[in-house]
PDB file of N, CA and C in Angstrom:
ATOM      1  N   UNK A   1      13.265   4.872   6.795  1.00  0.00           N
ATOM      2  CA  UNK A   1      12.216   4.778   5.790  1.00  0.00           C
ATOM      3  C   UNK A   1      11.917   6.171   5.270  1.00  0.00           C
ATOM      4  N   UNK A   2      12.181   6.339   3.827  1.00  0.00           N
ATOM      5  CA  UNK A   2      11.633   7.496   3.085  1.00  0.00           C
ATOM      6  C   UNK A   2      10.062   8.095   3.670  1.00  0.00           C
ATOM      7  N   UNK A   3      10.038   9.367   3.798  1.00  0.00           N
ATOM      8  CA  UNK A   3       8.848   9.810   4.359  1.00  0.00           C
ATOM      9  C   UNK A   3       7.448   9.807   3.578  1.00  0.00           C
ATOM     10  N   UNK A   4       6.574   9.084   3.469  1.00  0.00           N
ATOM     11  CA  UNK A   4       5.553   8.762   2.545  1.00  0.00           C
ATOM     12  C   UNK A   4       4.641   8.759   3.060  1.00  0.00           C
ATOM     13  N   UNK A   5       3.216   8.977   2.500  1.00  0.00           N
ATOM     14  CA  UNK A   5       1.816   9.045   3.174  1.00  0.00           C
ATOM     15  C   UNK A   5       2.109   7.404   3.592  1.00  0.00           C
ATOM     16  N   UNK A   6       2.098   6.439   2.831  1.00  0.00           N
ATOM     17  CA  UNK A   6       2.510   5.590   3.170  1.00  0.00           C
ATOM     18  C   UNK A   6       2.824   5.113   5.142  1.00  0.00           C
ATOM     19  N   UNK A   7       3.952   5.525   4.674  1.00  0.00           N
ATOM     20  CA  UNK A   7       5.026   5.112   6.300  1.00  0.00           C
ATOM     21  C   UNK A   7       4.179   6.332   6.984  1.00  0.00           C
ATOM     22  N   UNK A   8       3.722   7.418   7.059  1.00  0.00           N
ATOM     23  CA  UNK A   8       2.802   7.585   8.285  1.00  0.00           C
ATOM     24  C   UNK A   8       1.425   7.488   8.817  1.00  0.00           C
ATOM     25  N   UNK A   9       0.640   6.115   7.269  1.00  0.00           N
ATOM     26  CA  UNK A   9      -0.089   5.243   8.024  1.00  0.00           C
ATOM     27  C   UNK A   9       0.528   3.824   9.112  1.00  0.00           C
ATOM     28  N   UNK A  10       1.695   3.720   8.137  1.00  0.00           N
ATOM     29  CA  UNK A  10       2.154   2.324   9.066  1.00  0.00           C
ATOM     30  C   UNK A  10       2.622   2.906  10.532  1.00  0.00           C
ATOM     31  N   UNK A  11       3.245   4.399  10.883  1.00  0.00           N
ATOM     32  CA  UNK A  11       3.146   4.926  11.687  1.00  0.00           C
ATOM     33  C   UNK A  11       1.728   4.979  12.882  1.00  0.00           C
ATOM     34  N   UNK A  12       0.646   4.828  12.068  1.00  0.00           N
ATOM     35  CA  UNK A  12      -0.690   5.429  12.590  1.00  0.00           C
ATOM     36  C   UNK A  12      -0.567   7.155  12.655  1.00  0.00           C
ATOM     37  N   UNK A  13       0.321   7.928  12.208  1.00  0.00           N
ATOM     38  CA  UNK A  13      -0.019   9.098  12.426  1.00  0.00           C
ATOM     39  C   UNK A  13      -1.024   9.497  11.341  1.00  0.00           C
ATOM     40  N   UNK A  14      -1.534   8.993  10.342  1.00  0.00           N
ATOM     41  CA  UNK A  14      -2.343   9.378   9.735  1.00  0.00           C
ATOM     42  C   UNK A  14      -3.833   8.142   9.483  1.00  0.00           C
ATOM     43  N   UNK A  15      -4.842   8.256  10.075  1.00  0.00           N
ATOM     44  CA  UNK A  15      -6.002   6.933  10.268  1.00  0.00           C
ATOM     45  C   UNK A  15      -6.182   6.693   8.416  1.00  0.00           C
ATOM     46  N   UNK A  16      -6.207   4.994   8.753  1.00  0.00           N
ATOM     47  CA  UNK A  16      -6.664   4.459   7.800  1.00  0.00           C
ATOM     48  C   UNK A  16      -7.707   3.336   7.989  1.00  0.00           C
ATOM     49  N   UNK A  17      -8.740   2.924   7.354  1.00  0.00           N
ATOM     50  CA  UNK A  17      -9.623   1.804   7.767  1.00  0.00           C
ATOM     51  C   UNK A  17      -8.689   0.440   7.044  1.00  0.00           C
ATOM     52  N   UNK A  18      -8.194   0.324   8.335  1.00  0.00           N
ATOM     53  CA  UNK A  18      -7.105  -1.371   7.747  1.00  0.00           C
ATOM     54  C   UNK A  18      -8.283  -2.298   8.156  1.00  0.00           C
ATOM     55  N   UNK A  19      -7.796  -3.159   7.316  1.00  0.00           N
ATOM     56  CA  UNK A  19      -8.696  -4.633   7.225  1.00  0.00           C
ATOM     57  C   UNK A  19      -7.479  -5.457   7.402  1.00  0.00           C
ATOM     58  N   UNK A  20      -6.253  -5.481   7.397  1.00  0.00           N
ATOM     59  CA  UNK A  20      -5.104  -6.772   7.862  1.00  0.00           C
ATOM     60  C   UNK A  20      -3.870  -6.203   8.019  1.00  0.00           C
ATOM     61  N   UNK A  21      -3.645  -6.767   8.859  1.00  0.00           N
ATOM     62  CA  UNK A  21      -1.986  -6.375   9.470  1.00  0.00           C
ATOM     63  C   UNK A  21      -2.054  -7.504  10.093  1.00  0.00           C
ATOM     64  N   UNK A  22      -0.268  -7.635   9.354  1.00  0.00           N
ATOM     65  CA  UNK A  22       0.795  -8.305  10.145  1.00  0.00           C
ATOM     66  C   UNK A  22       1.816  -8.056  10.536  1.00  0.00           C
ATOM     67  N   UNK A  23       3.058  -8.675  11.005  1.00  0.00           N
ATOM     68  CA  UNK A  23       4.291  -8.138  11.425  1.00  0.00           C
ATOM     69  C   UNK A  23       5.075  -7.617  10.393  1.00  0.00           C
ATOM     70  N   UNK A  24       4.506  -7.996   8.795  1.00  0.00           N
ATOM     71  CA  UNK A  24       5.374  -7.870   7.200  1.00  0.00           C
ATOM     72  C   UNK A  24       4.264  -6.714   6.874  1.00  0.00           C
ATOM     73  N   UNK A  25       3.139  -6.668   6.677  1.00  0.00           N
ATOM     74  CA  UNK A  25       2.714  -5.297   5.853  1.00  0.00           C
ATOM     75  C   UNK A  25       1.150  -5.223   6.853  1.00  0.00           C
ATOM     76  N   UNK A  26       0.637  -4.087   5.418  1.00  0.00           N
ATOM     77  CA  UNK A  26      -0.768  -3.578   6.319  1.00  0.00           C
ATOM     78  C   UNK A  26      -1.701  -3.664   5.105  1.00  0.00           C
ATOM     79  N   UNK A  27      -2.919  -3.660   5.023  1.00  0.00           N
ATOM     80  CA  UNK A  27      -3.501  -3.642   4.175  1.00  0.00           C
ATOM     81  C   UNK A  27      -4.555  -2.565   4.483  1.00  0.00           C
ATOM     82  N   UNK A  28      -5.374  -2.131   3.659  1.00  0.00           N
ATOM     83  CA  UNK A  28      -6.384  -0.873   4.237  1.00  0.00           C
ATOM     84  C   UNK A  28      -7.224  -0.323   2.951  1.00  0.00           C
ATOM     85  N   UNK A  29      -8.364   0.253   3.188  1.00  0.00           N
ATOM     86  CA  UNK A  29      -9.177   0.408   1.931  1.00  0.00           C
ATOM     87  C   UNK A  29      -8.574   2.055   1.405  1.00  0.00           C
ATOM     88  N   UNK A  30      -8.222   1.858  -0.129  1.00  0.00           N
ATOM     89  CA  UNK A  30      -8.415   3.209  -0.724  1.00  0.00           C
ATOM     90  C   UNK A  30      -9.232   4.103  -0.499  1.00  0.00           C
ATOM     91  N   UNK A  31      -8.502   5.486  -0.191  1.00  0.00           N
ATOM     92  CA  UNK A  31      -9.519   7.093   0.366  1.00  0.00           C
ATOM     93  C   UNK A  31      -9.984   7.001  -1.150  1.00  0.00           C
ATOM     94  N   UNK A  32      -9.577   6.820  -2.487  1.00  0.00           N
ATOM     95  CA  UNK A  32     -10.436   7.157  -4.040  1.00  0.00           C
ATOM     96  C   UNK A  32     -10.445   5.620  -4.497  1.00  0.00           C
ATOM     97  N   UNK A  33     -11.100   4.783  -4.009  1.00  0.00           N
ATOM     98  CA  UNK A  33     -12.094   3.585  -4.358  1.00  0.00           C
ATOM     99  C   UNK A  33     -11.985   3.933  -6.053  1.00  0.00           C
ATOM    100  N   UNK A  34     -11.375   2.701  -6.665  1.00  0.00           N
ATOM    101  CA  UNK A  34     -11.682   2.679  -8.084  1.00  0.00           C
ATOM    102  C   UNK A  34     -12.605   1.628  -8.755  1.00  0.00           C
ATOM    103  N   UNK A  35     -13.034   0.507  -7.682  1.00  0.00           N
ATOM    104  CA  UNK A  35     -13.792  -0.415  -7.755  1.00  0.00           C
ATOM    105  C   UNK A  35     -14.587  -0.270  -6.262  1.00  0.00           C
ATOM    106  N   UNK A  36     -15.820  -0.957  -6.566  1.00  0.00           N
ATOM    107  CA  UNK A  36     -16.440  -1.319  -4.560  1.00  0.00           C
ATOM    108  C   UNK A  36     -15.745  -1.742  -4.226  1.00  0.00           C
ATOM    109  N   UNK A  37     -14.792  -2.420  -4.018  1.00  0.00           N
ATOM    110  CA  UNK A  37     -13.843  -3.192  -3.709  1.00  0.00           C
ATOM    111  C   UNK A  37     -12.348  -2.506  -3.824  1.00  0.00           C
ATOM    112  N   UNK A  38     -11.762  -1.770  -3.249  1.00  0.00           N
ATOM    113  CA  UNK A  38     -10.250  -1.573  -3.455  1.00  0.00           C
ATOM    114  C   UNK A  38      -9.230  -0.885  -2.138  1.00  0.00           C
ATOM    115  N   UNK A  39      -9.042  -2.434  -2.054  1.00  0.00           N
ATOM    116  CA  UNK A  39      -7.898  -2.226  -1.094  1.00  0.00           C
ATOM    117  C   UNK A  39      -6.243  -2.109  -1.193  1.00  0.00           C
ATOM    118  N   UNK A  40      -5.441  -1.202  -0.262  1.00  0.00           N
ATOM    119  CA  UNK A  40      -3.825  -1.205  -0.940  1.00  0.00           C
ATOM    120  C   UNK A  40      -3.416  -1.850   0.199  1.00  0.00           C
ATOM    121  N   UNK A  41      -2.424  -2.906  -0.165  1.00  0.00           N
ATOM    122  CA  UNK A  41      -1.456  -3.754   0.280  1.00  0.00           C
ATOM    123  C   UNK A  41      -0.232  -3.498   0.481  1.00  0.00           C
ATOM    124  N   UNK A  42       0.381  -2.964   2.089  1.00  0.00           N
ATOM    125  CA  UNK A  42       1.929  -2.503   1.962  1.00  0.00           C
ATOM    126  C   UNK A  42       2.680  -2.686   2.334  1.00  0.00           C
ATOM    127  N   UNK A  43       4.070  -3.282   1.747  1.00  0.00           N
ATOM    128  CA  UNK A  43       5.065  -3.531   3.129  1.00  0.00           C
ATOM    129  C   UNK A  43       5.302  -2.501   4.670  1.00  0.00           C
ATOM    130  N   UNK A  44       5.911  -3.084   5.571  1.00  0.00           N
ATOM    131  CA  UNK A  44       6.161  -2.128   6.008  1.00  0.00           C
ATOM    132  C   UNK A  44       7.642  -1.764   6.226  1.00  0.00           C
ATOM    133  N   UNK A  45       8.635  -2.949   5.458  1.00  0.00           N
ATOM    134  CA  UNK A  45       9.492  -2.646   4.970  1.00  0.00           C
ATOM    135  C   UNK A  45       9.862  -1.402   3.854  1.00  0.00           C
ATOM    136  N   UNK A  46      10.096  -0.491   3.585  1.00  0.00           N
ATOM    137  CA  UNK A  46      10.206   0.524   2.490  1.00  0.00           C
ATOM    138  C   UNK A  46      10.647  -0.352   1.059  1.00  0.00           C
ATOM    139  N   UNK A  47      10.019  -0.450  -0.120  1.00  0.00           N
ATOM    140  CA  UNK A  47      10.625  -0.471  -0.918  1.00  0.00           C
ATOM    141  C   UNK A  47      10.336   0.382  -2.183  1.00  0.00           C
ATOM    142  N   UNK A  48      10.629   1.192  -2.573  1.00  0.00           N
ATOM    143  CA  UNK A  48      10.031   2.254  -3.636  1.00  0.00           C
ATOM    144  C   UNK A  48       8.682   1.750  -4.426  1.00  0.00           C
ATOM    145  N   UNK A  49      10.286   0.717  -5.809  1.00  0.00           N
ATOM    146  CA  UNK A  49       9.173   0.632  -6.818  1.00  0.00           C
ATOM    147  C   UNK A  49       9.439  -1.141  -7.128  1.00  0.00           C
ATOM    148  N   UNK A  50       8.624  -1.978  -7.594  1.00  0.00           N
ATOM    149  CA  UNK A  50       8.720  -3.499  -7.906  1.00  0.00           C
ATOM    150  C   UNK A  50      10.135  -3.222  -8.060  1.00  0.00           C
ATOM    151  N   UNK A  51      10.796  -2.528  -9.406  1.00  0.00           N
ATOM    152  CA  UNK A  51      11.581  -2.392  -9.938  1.00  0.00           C
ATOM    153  C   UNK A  51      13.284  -2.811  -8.583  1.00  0.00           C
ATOM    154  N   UNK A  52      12.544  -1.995  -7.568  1.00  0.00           N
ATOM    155  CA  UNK A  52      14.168  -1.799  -6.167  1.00  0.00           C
ATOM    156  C   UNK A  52      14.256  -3.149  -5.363  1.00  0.00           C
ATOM    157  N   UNK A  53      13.147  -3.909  -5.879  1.00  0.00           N
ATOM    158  CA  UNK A  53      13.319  -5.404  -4.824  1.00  0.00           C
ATOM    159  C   UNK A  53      14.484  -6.025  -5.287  1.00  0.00           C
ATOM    160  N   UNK A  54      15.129  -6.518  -4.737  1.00  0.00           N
ATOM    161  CA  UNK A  54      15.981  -7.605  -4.943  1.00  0.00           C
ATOM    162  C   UNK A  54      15.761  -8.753  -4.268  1.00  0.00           C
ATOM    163  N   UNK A  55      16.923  -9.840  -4.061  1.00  0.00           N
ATOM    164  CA  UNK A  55      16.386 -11.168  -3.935  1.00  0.00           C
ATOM    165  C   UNK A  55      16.282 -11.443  -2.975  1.00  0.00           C
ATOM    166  N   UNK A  56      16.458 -10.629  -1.768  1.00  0.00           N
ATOM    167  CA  UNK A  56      16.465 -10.694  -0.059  1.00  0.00           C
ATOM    168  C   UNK A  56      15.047 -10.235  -0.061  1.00  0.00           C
ATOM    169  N   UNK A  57      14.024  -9.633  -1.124  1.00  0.00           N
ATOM    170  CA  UNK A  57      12.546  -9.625  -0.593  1.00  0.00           C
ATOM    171  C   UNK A  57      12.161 -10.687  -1.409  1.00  0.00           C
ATOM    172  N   UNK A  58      12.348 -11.342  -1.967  1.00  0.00           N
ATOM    173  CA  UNK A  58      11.263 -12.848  -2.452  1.00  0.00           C
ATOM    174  C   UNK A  58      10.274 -13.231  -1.394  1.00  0.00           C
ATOM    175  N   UNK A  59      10.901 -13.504  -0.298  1.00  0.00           N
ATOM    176  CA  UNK A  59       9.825 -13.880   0.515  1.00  0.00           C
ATOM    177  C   UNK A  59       9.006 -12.919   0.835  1.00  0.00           C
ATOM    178  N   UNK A  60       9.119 -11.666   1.001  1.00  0.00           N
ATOM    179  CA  UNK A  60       8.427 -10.657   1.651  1.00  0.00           C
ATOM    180  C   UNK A  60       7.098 -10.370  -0.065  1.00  0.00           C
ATOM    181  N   UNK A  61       7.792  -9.965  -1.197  1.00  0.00           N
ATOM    182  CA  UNK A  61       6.893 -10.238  -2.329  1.00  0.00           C
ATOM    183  C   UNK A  61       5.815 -11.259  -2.271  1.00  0.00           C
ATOM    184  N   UNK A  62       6.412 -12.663  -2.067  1.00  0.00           N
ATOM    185  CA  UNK A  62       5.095 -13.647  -2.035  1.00  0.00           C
ATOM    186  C   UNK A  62       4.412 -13.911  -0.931  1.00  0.00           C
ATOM    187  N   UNK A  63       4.653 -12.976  -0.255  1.00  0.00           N
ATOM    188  CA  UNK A  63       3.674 -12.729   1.298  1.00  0.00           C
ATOM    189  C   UNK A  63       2.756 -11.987   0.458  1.00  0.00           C
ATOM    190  N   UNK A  64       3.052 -10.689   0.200  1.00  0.00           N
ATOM    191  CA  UNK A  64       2.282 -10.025  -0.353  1.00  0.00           C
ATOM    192  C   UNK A  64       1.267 -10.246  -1.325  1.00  0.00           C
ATOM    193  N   UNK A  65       1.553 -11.575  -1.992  1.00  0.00           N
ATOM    194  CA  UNK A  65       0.580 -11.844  -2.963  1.00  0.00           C
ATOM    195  C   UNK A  65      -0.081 -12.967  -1.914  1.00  0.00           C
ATOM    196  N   UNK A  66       0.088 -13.767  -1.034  1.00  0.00           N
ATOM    197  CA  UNK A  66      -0.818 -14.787   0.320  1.00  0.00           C
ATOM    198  C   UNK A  66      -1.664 -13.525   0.689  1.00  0.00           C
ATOM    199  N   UNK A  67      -0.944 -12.403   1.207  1.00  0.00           N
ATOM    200  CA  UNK A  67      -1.617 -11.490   1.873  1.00  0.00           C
ATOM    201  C   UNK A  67      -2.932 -11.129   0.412  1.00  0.00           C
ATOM    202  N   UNK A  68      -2.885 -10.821  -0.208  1.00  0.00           N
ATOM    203  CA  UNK A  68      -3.583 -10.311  -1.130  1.00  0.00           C
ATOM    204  C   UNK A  68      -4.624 -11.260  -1.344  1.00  0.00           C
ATOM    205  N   UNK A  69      -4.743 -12.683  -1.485  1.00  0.00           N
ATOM    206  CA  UNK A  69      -6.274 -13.307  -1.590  1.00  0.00           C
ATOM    207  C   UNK A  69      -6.364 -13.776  -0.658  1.00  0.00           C
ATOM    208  N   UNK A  70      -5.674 -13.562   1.179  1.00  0.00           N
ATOM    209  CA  UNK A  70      -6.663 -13.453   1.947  1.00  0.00           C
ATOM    210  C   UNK A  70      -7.611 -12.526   2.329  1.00  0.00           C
ATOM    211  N   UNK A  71      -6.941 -11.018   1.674  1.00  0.00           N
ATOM    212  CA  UNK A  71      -7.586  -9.932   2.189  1.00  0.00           C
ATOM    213  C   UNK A  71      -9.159 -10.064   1.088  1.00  0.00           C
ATOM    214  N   UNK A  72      -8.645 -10.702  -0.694  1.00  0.00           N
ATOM    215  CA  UNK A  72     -10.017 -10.357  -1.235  1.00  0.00           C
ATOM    216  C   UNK A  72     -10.681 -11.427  -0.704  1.00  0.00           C
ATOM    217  N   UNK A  73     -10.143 -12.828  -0.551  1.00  0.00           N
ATOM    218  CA  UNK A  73     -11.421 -13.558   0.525  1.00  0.00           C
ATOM    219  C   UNK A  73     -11.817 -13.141   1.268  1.00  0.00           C
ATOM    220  N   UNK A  74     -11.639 -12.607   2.508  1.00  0.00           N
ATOM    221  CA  UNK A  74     -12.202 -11.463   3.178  1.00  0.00           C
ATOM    222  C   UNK A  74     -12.932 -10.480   3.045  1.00  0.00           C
ATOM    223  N   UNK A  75     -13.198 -10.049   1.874  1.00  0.00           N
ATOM    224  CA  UNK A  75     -13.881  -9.060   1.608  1.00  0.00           C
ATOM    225  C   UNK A  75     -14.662  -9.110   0.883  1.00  0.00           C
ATOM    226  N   UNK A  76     -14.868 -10.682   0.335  1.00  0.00           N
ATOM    227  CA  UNK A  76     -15.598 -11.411  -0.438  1.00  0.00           C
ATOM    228  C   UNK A  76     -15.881 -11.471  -2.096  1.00  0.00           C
ATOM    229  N   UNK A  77     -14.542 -11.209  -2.472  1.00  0.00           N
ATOM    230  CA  UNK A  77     -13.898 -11.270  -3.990  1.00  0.00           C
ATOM    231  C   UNK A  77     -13.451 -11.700  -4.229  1.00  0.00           C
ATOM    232  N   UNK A  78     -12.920 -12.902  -3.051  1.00  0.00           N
ATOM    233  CA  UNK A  78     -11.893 -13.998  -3.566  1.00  0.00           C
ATOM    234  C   UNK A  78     -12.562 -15.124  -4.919  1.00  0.00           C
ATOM    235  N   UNK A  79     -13.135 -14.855  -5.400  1.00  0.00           N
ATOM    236  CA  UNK A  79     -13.676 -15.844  -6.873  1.00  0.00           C
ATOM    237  C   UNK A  79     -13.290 -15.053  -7.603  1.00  0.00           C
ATOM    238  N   UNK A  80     -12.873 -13.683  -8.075  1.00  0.00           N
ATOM    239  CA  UNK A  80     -13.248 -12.757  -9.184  1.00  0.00           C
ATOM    240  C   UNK A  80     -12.377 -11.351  -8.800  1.00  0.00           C
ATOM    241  N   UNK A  81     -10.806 -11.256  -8.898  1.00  0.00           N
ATOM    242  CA  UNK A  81     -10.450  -9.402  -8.025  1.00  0.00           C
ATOM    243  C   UNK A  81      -8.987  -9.263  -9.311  1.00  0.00           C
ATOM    244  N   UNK A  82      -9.262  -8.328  -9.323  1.00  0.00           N
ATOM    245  CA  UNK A  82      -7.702  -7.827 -10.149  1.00  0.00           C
ATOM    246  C   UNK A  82      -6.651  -7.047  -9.434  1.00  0.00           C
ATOM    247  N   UNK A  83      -5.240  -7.283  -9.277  1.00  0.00           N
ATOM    248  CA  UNK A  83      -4.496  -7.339  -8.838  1.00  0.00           C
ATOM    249  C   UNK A  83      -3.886  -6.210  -9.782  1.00  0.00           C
ATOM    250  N   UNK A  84      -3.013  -5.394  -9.010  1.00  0.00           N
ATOM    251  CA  UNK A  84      -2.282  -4.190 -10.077  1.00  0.00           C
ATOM    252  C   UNK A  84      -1.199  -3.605  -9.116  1.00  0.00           C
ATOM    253  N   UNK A  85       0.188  -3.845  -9.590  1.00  0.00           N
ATOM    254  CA  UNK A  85       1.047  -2.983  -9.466  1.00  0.00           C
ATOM    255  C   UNK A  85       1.524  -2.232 -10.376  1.00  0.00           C
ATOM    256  N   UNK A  86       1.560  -0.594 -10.363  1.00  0.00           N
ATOM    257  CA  UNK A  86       2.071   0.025 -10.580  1.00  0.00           C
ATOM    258  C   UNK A  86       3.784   0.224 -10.801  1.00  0.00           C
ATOM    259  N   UNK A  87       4.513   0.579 -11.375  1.00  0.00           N
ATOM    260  CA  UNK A  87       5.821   0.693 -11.225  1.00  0.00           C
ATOM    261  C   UNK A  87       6.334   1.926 -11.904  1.00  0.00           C
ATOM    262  N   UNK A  88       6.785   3.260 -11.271  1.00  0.00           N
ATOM    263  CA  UNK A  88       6.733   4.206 -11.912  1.00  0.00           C
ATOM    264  C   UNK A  88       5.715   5.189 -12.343  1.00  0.00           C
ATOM    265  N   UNK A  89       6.069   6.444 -12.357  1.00  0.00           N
ATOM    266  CA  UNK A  89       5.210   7.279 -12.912  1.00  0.00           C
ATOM    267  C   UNK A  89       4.509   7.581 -13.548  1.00  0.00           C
ATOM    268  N   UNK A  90       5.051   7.220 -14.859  1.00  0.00           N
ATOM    269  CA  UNK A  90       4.764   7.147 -15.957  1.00  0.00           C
ATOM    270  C   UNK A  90       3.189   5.827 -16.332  1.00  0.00           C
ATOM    271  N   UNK A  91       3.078   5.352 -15.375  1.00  0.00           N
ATOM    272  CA  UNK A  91       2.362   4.209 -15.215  1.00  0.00           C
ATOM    273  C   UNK A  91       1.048   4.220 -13.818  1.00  0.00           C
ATOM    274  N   UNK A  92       1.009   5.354 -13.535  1.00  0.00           N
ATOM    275  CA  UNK A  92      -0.044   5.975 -12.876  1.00  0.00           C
ATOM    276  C   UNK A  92       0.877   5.728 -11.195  1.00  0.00           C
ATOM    277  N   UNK A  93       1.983   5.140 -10.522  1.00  0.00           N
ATOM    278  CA  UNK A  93       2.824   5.480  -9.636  1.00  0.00           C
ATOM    279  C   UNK A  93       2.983   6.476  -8.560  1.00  0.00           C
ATOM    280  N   UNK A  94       1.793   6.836  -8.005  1.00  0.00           N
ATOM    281  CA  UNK A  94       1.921   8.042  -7.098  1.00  0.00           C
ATOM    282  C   UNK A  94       2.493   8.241  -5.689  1.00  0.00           C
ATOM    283  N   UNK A  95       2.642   7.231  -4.934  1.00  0.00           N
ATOM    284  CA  UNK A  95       3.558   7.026  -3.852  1.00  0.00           C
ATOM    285  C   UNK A  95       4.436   5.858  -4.348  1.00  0.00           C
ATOM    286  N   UNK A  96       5.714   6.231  -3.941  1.00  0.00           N
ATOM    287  CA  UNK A  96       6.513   5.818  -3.729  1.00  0.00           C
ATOM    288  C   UNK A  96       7.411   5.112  -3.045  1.00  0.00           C
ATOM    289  N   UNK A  97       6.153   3.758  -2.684  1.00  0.00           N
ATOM    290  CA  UNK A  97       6.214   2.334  -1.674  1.00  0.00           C
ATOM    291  C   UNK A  97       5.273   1.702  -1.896  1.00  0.00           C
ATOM    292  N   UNK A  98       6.251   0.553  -2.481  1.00  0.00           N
ATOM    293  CA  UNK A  98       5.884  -0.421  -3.291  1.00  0.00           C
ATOM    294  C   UNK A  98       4.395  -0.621  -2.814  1.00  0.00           C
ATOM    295  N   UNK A  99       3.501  -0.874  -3.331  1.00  0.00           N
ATOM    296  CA  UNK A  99       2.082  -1.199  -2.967  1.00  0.00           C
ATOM    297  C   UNK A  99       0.831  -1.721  -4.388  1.00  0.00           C
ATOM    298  N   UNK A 100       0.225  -2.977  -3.350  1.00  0.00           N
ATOM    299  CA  UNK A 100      -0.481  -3.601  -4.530  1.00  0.00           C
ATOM    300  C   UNK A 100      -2.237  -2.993  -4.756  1.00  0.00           C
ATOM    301  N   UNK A 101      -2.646  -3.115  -5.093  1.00  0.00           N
ATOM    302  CA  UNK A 101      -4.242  -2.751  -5.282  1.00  0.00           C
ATOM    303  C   UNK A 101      -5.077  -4.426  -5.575  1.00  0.00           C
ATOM    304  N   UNK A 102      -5.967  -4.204  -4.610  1.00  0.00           N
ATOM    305  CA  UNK A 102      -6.583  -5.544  -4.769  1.00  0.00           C
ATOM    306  C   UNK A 102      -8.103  -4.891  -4.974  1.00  0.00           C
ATOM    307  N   UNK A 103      -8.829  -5.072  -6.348  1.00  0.00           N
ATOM    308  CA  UNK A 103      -9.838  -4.516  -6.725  1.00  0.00           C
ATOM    309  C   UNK A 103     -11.154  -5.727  -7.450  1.00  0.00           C
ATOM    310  N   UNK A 104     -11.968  -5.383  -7.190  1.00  0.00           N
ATOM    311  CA  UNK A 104     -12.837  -6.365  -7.171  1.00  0.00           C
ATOM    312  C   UNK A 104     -14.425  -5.411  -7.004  1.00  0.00           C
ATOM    313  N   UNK A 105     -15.651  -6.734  -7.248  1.00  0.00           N
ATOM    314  CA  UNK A 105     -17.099  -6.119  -6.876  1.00  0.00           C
ATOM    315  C   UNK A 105     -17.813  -5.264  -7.632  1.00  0.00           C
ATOM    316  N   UNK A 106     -16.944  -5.733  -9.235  1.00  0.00           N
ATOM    317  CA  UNK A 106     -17.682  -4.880 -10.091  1.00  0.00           C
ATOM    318  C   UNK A 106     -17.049  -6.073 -11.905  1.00  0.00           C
ATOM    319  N   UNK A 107     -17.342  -5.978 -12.925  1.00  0.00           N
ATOM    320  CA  UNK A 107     -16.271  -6.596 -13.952  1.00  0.00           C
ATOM    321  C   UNK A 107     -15.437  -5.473 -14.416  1.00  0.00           C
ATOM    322  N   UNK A 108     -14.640  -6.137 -15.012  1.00  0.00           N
ATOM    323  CA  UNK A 108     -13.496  -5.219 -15.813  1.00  0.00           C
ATOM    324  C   UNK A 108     -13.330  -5.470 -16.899  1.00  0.00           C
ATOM    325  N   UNK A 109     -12.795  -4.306 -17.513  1.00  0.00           N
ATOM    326  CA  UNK A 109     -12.622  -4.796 -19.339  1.00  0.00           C
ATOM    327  C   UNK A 109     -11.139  -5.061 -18.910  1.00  0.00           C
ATOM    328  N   UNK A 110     -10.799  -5.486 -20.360  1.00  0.00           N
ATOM    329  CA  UNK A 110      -9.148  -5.816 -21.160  1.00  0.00           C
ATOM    330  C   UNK A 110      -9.119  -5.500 -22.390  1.00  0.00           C
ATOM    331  N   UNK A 111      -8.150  -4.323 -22.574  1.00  0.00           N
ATOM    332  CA  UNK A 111      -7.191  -4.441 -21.634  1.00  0.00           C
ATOM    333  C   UNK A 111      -7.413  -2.972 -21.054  1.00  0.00           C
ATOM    334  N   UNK A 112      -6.389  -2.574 -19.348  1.00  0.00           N
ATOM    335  CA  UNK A 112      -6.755  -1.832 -18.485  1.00  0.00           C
ATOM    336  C   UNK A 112      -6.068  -0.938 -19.562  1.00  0.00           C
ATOM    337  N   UNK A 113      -6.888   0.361 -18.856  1.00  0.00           N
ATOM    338  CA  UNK A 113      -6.155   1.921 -18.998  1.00  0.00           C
ATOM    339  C   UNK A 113      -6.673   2.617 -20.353  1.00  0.00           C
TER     340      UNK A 113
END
């Protein structure tokens, strides 16, 4: 696995306040909160960017989206949370493993950015 802040939370060498883990990813609240609500969702498989999945992660992808409105039910946004992957740089992309944002606990305009 490419060396990423990332992979040395799934490591634990670096603390994060996780709210879900399983044997497929981790979930844990953003250190820069962009909503009351914003948690990142990660494999712990490596995969860069949406873009590098291929068809041997389908299943591991739609975990990730199960994983994702149990975590905002959990956190009590499951009526109302916006979902955002990034892909690339150019597109606000700052680590480089694959990861979702589950944001919620406030409204949002449309369109983002």
């Amino acid at each position: 696995m490419p060396e990423t802040i990332f992979a040395k939370i799934i490591r634990r060498e670096i603390p994060a306040d996780i709210v879900y883990e399983d044997e497929q990813c981790l979930a844990f609240r953003d250190v820069n909160p962009q909503a009351p609500v914003h948690i990142l969702i990660i494999p712990k498989q490596h995969v860069a960017r949406l873009v590098d999945a291929v068809a041997e992660d389908q299943a591991l992808l739609g975990h990730l989206l199960l994983v994702a409105n149990k975590v905002a039910t959990e956190q009590g946004i499951g009526g109302a949370f916006r979902l955002v992957v990034n892909n690339g740089a150019a597109v606000g992309q700052s680590v480089f493993h694959l990861h979702l944002h589950v944001l919620g606990g406030r409204a949002f305009t449309w369109p983002p950015g």
